[in-house]
Structure formats: C-alpha cells, structure tokens
Protein backbone atom coordinates (compact mmCIF):
# COMPACT_ATOMS: atom_id res chain seq x y z
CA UNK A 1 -53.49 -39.20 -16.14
CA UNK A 2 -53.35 -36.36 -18.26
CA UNK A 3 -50.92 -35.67 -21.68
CA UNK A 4 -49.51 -32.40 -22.05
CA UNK A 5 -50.43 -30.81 -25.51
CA UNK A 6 -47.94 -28.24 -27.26
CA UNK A 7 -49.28 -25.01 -27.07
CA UNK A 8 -46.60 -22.81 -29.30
CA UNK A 9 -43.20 -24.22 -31.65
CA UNK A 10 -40.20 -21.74 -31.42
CA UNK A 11 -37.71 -22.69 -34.49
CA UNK A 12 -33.95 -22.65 -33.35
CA UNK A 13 -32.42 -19.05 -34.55
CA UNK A 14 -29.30 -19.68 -36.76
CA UNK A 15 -26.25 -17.80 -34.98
CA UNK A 16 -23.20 -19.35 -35.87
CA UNK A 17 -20.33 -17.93 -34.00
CA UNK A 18 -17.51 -18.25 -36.20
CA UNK A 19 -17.35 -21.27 -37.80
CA UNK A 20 -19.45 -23.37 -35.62
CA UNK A 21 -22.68 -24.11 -36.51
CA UNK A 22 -25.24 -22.47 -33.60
CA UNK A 23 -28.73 -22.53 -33.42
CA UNK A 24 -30.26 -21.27 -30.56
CA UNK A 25 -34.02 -21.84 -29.68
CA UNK A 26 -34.44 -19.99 -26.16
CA UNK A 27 -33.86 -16.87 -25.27
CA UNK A 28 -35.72 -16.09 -28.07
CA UNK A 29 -38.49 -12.95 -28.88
CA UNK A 30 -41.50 -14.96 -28.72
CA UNK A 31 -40.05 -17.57 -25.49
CA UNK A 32 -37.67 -15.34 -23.57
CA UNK A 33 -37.02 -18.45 -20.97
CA UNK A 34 -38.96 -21.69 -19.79
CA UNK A 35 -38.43 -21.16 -15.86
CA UNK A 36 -36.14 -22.31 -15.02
CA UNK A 37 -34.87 -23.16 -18.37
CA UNK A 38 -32.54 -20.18 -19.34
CA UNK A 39 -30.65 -20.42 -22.80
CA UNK A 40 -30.07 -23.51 -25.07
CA UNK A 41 -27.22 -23.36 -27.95
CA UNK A 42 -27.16 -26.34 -30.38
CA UNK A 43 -23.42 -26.48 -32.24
CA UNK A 44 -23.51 -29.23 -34.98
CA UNK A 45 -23.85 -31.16 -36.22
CA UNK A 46 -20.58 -31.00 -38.41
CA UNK A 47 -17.59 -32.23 -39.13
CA UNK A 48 -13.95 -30.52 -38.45
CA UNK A 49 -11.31 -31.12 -40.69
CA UNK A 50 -7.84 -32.50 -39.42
CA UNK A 51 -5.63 -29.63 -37.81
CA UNK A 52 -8.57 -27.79 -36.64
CA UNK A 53 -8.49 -24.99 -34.42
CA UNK A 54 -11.80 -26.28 -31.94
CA UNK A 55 -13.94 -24.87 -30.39
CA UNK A 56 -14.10 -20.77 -29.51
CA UNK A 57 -15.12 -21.07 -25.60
CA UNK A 58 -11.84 -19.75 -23.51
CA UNK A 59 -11.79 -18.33 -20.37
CA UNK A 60 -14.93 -16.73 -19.23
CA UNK A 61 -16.89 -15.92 -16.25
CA UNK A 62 -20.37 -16.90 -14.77
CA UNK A 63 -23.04 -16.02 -11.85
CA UNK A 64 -25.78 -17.18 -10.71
CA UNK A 65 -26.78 -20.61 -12.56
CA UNK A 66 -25.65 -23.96 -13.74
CA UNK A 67 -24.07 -25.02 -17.40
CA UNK A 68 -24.93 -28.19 -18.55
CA UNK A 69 -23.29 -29.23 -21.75
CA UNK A 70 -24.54 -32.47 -23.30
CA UNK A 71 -21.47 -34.15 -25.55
CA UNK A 72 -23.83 -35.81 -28.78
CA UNK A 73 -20.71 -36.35 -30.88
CA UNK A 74 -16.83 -35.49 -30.69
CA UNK A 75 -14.85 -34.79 -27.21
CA UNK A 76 -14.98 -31.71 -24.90
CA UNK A 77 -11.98 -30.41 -22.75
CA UNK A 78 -13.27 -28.51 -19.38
CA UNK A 79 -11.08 -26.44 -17.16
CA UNK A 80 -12.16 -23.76 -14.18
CA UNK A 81 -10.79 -21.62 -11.70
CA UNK A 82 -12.21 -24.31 -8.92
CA UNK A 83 -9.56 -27.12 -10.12
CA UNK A 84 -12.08 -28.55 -11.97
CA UNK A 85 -10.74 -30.48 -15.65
CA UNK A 86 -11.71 -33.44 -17.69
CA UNK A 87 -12.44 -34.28 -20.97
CA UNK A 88 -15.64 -35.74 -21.92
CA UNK A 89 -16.34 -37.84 -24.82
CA UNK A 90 -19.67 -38.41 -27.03
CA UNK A 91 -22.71 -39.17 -24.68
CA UNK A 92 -21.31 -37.27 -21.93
CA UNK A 93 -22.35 -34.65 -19.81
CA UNK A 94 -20.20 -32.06 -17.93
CA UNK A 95 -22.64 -30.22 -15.05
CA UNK A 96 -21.20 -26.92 -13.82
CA UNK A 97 -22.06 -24.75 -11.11
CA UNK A 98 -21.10 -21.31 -11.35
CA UNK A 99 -23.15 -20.43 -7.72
CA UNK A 100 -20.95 -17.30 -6.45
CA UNK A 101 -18.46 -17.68 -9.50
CA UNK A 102 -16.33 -19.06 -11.19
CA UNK A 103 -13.88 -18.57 -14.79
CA UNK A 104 -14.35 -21.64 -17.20
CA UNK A 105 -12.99 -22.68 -20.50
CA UNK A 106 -15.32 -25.42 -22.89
CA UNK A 107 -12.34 -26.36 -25.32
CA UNK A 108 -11.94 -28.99 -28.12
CA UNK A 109 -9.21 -31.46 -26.70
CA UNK A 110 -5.37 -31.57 -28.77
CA UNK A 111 -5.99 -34.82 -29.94
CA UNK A 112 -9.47 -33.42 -31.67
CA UNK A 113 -7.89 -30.72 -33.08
CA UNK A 114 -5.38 -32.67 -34.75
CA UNK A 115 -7.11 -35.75 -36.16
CA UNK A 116 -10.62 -33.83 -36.12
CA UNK A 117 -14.03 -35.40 -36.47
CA UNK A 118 -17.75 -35.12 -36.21
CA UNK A 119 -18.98 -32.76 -33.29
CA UNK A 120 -22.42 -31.97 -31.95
CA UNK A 121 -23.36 -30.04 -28.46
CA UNK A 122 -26.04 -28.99 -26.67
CA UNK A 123 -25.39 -26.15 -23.92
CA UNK A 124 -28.17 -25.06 -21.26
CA UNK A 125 -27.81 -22.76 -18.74
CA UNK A 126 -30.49 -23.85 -15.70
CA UNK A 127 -31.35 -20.49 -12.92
CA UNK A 128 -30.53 -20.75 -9.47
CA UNK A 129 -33.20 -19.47 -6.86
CA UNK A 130 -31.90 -16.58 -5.15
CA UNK A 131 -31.64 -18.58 -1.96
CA UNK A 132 -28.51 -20.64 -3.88
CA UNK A 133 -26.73 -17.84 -6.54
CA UNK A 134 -24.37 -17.73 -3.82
CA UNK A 135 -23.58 -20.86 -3.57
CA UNK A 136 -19.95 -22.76 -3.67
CA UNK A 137 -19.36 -23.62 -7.05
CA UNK A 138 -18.86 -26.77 -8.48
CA UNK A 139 -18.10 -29.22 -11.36
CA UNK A 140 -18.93 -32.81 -12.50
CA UNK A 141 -17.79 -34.57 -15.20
CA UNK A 142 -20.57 -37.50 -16.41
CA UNK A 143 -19.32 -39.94 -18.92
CA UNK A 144 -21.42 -41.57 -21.22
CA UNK A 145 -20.79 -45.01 -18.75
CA UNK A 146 -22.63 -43.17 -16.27
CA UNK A 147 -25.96 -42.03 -17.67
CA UNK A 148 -28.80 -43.88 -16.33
CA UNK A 149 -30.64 -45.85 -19.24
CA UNK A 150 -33.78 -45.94 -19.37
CA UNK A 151 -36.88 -47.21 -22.03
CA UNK A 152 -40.11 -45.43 -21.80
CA UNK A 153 -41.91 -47.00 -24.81
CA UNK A 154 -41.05 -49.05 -27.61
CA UNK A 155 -38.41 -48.54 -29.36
CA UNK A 156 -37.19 -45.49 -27.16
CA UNK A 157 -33.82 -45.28 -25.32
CA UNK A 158 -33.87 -42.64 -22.36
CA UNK A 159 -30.49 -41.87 -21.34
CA UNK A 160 -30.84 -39.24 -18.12
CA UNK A 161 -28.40 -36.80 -16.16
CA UNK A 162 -30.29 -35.86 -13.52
CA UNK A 163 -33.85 -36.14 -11.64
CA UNK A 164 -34.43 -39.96 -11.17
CA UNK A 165 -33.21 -42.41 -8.94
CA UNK A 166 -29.64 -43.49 -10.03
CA UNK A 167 -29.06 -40.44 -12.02
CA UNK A 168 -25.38 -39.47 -11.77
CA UNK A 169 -26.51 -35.67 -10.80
CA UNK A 170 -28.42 -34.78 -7.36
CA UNK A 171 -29.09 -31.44 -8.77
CA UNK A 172 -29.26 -28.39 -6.71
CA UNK A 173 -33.22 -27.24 -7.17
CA UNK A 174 -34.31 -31.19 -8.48
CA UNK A 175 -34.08 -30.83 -12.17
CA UNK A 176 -34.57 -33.59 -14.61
CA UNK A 177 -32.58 -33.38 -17.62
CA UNK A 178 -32.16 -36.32 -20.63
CA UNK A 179 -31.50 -37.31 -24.00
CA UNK A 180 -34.91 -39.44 -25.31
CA UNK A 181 -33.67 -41.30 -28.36
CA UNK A 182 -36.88 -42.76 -30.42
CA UNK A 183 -36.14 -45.37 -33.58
CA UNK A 184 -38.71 -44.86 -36.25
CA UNK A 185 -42.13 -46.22 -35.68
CA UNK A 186 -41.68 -45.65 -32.06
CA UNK A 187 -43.78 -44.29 -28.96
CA UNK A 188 -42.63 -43.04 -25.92
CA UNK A 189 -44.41 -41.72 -22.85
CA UNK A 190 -42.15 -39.48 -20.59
CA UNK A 191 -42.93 -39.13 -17.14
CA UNK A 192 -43.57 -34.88 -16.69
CA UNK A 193 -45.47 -34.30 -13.30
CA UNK A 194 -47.58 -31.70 -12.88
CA UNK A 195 -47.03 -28.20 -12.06
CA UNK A 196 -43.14 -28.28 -13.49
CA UNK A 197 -41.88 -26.66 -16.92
CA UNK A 198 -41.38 -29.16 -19.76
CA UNK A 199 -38.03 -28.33 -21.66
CA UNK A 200 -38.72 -30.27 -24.92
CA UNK A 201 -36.25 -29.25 -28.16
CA UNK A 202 -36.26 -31.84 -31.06
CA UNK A 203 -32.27 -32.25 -31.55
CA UNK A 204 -32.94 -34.11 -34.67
CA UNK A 205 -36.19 -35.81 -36.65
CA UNK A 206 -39.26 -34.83 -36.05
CA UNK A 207 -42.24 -36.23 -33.09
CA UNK A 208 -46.20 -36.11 -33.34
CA UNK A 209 -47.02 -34.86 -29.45
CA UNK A 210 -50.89 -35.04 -28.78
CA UNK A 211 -51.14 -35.10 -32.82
CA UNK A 212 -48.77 -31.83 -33.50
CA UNK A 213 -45.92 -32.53 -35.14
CA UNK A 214 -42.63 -30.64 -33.91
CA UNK A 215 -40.10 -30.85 -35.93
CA UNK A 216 -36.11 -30.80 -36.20
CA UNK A 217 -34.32 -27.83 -34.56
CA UNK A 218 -37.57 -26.55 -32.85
CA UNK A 219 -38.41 -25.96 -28.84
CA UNK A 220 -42.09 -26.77 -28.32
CA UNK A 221 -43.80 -24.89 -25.49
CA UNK A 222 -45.84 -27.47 -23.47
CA UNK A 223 -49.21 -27.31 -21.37
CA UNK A 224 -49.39 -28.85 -17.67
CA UNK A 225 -50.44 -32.45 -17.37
CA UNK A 226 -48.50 -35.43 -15.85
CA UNK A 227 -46.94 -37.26 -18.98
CA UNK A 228 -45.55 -36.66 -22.72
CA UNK A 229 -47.28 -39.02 -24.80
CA UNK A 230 -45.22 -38.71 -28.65
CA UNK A 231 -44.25 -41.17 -31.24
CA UNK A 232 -41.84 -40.84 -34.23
CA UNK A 233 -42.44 -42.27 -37.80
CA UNK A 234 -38.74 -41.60 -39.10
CA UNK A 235 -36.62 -41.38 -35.77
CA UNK A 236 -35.78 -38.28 -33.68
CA UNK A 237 -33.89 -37.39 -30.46
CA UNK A 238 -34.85 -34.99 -28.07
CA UNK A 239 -33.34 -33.22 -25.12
CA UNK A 240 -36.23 -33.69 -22.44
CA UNK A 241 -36.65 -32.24 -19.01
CA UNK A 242 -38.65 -30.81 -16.34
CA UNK A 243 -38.16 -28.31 -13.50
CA UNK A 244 -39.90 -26.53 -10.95
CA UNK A 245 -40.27 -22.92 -12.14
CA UNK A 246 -38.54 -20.23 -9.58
CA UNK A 247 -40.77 -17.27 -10.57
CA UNK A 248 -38.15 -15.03 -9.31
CA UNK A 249 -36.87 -12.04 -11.63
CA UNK A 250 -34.61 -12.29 -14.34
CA UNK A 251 -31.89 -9.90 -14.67
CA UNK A 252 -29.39 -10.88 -16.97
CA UNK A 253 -26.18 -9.13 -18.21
CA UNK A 254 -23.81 -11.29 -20.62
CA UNK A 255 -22.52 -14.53 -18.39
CA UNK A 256 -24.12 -13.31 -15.00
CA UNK A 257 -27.44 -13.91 -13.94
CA UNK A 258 -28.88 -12.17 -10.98
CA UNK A 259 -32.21 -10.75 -9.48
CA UNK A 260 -31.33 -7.31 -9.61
CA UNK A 261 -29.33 -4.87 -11.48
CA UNK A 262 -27.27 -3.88 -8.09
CA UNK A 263 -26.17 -7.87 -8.09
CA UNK A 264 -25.41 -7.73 -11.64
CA UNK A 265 -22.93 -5.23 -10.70
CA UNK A 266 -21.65 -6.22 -7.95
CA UNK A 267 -20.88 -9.82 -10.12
CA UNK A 268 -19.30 -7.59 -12.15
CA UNK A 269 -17.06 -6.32 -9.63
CA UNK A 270 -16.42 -9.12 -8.14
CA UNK A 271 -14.77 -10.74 -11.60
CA UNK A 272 -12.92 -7.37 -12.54
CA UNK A 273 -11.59 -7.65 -8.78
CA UNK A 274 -10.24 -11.43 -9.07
CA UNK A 275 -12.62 -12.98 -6.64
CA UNK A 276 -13.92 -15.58 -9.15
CA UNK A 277 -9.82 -16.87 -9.50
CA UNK A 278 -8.57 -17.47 -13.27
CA UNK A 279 -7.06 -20.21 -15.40
C-alpha cells in the first residue's frame, strides 16, 4: 500500500460573479486541469436575504462534458432542453450530460428567492473522451436520500455520487466523485487506486495529508499511490474523487469543450442553428 503525498497547493481564485461569492481553484495558471477534472467553481458560503433575486445561471449551452453540481446548503432549480427539471435540496447532486448538446438553466427555486437562506455550491465540469462528446445527453437528479454513506476512518462521513457499488451514478468514463466530511480529531483513509487523478479541494477546514497541511479553499495536486491517508484537528470537508485521465487535447471555447478548433466551431454552429433545442 502506498499514500499519495501532495506535491503542489493551488488557492481558490476569488471571482465573484455578481453578487455571489465564487472562488474558483482549477482552471487556474499554475493547474490548467486535473485530467479529467476540468473546472471547479465554489459559490458560498452565504446567506441571501428574503426577496432575493437567486442565482445568475439562465439559459446556456454546453459540449462535450458532464456538470456536476454538488447542493452543500440552500435548493437548486434545474431545467434543459432534454425535458430534464427538478429541484434539488442541500446534500444533493444534479449530474448532467451535455454529450452532443444541450441548453440548461441552474436557478434558485421561487420559494428560495422569497424566504431566502444560506447557500453553498460546488460546480465541476468532468471531460468526455472523444469516443463519447457525441453522446445523447442526459440528466439526473440525486437527492441527498440517495447518496451512498460511507465511513472511511474515525470520525469521517463519506457521502459518494458516483464510482462505488451502490452509488446513485454509473458514470459514463467510471468517475468517483464525493463529499468526505471529517469531525475534528479525525482520520480518514480514502480509497485512490493507482494510475487515476486525485481531485482533492478542501471545501472548508483544513487536513494534514502525508504531514502537509492543505488548507480551506485550496486544490492540492496529488502524487500516484493507492490511498489518501489525512486527518483533521479542527474539522474540514472535502470534495474527493478520482478518474482515469483521457490524455486527449483540450480545446476549450466558453461552454464547449472539444478536441479541435474545427469541433469547437462546428458546436458553435450547431447552437446558433437550434440543434441543441431551448427552454
């Protein structure tokens, strides 16, 4: 058995887009992805006042990945041009795949902005292989009922998405995604086979890993080895996963993400034409 070590920290940027709090720790100058791990916004924690006008996320369009938007606190409203719509509510997940396309809204439900409350969300895009960009698209809503529970130490509360057996989500390329929860004064050790890219960002608190400490708001970069071996003096909560890297190219051009440039603009086509449907 061998523990991974953290071999570089990347603090969260601050980039609040109007008035929600954002932090953003990947892409980022120094990390500009951990394959297949794509972008990562953290909004929150704060608290909206009553008669609030929610969250800014209306109708857009995506290519060529997955969204998965972890609900820590408040209530998220989800609607796409594929009939899919829920709301979510705290410790929920909704898992969306864009594949060939597809025009979403993430809103904040009436009911939140009219009474509003304490909010807090994580959103990570995850790359498709080539082989699936294409793919039909698709959306499932996870409520917090349907997490699978885990507890991988003392004191530690696992609560997983994807990548184990029982997890709500049989994702598309076998990705393991969870929220790790660790009460202070308590050690975990989080199953991270070899040969797949660690996506590790401390949420809140702070975590000794092999004897580094990374703390709040910060992504650390991991080395191989088959485990995460951390413990927590005062508390934390991490968003933990691990993926098979593609090692395809990267081309990227605002919410498409494609191999080449000539796919990028054929996506963009595509949306401009209607082919991706609309709200």
């Amino acid at each position: 058995m061998r523990s991974r070590q953290v071999l570089s920290l990347h603090s969260a940027m601050r980039d609040d887009i109007q008035d929600l709090i954002t932090r953003r720790p990947v892409p980022a100058p120094s990390l500009p992805q951990v394959d297949p791990f794509l972008f990562l916004n953290h909004h929150g924690p704060q608290t909206y006042p009553p008669n609030n006008r929610g969250l800014p996320f209306g109708p857009h369009p995506h290519r060529g990945f997955e969204t998965v938007t972890f609900i820590l606190a408040g209530s998220l409203a989800h609607h796409d041009s594929g009939s899919g719509e829920s709301v979510v509510e705290a410790g929920g997940v909704q898992w969306m795949t864009a594949g060939s396309g597809l025009v979403h809204a993430e809103l904040s439900p009436e009911q939140f902005k009219r009474s509003g409350g304490p909010l807090e969300i994580l959103q990570l895009w995850v790359n498709l292989p080539g082989r699936l960009k294409m793919t039909e698209p698709a959306y499932v809503p996870v409520p917090a009922a349907d997490m699978t529970e885990s507890h991988p130490g003392d004191g530690v509360s696992m609560q997983t998405v994807s990548g184990t057996d029982g997890a709500p989500i049989r994702s598309l390329t076998d990705v393991m995604l969870a929220i790790v929860t660790i009460e202070p004064g308590g050690l975990a050790i989080l199953p991270a086979p070899s040969g797949r890219n660690v996506l590790f960002y401390m949420i809140g608190g702070e975590a000794q890993v092999g004897g580094e400490a990374v703390p709040e708001h910060t992504l650390a970069r991991l080395s191989d080895g088959d485990r995460v071996e951390l413990s927590s003096e005062s508390g934390c909560r991490i968003l933990f996963g691990h993926a098979s890297p593609i090692g395809e190219p990267v081309v990227a051009h605002g919410p498409f993400v494609m191999n080449t440039q000539a796919e990028i603009a054929q996506a963009v086509r595509d949306y401009q034409a209607g082919r991706f449907g609309g709200l």
